[in-house]
PDB file of N, CA and C in Angstrom:
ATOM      1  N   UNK A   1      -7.119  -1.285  -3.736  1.00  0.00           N
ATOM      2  CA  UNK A   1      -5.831  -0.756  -4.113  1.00  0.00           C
ATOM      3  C   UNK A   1      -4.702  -1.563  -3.472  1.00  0.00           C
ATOM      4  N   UNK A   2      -5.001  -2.074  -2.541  1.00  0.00           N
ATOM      5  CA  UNK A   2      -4.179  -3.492  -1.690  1.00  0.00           C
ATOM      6  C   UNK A   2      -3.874  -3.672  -2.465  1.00  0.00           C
ATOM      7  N   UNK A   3      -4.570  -4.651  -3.261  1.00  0.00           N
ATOM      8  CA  UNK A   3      -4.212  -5.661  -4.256  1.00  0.00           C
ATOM      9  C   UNK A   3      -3.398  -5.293  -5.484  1.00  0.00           C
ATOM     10  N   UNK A   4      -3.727  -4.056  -5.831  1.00  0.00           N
ATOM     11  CA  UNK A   4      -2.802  -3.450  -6.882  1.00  0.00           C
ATOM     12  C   UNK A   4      -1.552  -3.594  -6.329  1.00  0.00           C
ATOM     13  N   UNK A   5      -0.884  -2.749  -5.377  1.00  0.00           N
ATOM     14  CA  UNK A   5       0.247  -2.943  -4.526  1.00  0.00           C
ATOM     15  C   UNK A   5       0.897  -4.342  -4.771  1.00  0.00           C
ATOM     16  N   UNK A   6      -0.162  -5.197  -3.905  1.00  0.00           N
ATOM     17  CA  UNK A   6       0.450  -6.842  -3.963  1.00  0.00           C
ATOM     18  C   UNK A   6       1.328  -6.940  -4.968  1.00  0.00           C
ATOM     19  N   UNK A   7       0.329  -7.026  -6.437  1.00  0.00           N
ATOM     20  CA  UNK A   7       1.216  -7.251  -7.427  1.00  0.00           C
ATOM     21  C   UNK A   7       2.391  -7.185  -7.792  1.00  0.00           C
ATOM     22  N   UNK A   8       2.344  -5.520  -7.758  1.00  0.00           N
ATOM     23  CA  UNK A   8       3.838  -4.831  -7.893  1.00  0.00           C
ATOM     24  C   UNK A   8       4.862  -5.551  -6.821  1.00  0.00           C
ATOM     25  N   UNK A   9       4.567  -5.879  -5.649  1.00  0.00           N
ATOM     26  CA  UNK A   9       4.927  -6.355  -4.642  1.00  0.00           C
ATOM     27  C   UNK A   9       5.485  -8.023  -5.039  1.00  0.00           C
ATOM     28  N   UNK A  10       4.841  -8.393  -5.752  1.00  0.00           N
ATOM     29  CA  UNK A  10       5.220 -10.080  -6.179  1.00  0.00           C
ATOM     30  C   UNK A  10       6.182  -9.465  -7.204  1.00  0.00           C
ATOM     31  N   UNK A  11       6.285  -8.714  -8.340  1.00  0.00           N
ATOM     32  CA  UNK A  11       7.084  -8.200  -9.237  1.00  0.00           C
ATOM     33  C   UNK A  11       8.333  -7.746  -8.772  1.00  0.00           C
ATOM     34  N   UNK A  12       8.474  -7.367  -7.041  1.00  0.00           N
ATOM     35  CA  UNK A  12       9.742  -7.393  -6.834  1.00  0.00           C
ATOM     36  C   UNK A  12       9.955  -5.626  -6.660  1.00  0.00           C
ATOM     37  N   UNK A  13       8.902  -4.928  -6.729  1.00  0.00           N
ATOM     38  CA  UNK A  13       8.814  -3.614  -6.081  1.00  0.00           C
ATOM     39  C   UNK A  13       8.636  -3.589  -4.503  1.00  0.00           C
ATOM     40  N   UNK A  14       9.237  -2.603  -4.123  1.00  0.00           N
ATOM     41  CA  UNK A  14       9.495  -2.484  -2.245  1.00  0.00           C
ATOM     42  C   UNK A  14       9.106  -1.386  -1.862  1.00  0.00           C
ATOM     43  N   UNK A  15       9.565  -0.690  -2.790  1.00  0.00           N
ATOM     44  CA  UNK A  15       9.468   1.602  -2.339  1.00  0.00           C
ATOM     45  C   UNK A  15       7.801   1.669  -3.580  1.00  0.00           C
ATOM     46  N   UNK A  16       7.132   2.531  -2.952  1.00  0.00           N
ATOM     47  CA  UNK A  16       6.009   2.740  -3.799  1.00  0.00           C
ATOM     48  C   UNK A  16       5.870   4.165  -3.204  1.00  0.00           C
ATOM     49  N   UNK A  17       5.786   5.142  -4.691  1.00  0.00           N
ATOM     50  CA  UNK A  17       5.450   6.485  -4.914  1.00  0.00           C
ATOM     51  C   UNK A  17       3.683   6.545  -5.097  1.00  0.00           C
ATOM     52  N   UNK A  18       2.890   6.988  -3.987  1.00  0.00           N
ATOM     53  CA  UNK A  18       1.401   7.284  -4.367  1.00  0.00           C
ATOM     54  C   UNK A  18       1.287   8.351  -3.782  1.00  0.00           C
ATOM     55  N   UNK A  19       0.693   9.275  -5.405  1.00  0.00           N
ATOM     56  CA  UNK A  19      -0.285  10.437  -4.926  1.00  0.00           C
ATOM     57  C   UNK A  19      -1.510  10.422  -5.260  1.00  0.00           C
ATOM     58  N   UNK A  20      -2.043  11.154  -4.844  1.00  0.00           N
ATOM     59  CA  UNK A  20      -3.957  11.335  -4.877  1.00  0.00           C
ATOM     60  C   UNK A  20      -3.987  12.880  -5.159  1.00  0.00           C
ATOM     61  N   UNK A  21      -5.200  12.994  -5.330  1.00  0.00           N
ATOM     62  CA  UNK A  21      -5.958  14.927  -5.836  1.00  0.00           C
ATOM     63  C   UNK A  21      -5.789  15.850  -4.453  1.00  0.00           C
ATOM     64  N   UNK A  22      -5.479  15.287  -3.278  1.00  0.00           N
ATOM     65  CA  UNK A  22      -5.832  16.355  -1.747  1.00  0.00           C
ATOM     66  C   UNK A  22      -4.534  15.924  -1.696  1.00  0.00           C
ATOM     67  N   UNK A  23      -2.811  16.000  -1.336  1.00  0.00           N
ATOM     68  CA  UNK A  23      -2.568  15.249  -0.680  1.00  0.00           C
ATOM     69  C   UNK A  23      -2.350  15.275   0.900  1.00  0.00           C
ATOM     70  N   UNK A  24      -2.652  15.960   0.855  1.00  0.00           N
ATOM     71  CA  UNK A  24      -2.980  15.867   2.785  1.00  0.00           C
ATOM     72  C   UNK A  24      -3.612  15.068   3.088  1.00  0.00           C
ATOM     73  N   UNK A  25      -4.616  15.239   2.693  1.00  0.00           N
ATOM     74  CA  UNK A  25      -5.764  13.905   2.886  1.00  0.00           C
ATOM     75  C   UNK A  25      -5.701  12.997   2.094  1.00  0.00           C
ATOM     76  N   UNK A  26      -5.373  12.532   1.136  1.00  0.00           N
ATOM     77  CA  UNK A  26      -4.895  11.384   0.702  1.00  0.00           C
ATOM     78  C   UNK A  26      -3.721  10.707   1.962  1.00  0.00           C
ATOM     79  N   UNK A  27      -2.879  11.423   1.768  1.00  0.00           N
ATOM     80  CA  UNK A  27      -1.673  11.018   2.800  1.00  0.00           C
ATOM     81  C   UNK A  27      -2.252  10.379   3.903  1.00  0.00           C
ATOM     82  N   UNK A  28      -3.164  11.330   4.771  1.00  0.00           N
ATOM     83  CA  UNK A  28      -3.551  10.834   6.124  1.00  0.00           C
ATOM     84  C   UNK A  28      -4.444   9.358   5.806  1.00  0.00           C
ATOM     85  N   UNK A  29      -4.952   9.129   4.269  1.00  0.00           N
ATOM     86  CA  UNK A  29      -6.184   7.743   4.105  1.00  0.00           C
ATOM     87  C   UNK A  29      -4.908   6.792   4.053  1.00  0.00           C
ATOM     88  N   UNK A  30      -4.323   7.074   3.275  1.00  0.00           N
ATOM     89  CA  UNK A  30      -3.108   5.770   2.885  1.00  0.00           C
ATOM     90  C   UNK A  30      -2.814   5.153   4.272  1.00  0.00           C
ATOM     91  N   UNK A  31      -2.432   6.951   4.871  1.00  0.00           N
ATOM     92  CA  UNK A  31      -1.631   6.042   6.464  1.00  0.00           C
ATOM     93  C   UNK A  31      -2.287   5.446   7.916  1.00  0.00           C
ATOM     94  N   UNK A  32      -3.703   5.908   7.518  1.00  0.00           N
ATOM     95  CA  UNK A  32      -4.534   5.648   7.891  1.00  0.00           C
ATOM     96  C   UNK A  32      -5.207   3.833   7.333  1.00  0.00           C
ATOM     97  N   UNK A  33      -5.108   3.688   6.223  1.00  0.00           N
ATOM     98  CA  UNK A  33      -6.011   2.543   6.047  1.00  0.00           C
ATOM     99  C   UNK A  33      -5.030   1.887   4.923  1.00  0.00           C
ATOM    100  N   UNK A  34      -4.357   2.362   3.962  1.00  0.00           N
ATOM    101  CA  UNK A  34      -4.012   1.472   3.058  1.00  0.00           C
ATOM    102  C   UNK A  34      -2.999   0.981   2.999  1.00  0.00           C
ATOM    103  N   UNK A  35      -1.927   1.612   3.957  1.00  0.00           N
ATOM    104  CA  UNK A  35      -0.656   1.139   4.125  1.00  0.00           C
ATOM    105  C   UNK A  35      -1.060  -0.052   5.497  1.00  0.00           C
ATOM    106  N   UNK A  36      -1.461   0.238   6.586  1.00  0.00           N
ATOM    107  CA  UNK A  36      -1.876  -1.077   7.529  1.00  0.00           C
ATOM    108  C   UNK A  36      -2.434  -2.269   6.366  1.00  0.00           C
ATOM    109  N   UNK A  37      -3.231  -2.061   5.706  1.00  0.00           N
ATOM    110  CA  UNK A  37      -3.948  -3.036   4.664  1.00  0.00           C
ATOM    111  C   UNK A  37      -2.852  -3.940   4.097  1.00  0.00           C
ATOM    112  N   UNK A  38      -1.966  -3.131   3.268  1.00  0.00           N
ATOM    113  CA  UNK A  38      -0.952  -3.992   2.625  1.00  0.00           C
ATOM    114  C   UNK A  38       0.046  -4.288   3.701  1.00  0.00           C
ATOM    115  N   UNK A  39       0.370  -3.922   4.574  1.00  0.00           N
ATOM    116  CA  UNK A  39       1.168  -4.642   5.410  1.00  0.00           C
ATOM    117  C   UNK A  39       1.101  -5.496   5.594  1.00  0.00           C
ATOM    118  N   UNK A  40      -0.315  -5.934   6.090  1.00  0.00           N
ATOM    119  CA  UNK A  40      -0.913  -7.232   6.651  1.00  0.00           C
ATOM    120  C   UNK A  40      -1.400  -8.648   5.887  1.00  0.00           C
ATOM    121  N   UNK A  41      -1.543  -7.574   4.356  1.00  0.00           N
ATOM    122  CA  UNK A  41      -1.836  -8.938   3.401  1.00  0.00           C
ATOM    123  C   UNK A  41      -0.200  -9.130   3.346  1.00  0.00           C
ATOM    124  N   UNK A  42       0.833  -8.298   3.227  1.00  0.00           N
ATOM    125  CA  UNK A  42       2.093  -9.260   2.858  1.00  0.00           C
ATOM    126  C   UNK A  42       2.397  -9.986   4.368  1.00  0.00           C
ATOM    127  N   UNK A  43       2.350  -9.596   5.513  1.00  0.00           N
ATOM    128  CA  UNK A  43       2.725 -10.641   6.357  1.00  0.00           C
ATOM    129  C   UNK A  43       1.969 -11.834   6.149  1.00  0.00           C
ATOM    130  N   UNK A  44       0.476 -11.763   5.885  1.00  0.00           N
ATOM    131  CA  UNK A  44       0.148 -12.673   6.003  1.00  0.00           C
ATOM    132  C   UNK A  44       0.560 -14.096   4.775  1.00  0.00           C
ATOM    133  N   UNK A  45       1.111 -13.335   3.640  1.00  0.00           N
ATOM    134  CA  UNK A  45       1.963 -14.051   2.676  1.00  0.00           C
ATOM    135  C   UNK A  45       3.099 -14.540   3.122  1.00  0.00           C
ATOM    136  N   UNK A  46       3.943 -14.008   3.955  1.00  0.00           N
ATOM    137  CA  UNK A  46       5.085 -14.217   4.036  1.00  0.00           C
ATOM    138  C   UNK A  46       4.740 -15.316   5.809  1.00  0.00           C
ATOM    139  N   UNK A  47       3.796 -15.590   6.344  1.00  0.00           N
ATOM    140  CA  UNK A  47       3.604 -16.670   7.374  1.00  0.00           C
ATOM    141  C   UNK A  47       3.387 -17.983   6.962  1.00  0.00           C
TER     142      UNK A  47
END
């Protein structure tokens, strides 16, 4: 799902709206694993 992001992310999107079926627990996975994930692939784009 990184990679989905990326995209939108090369397209020039910044703010991203994601929900999931729990969102409590969705919330806590994103902030837990998928938001660190895409952080790190865009720094590592932007080094």
């Amino acid at each position: 799902m990184a990679d989905a992001l990326l995209a939108y992310y090369d397209l020039g999107v910044k703010t991203f709206l994601i929900r999931g079926f729990d969102p409590v627990v969705d919330a806590e996975d994103y902030g837990r694993e998928l938001l660190p994930l895409t952080r790190a692939k865009v720094a590592a784009r932007l080094a």
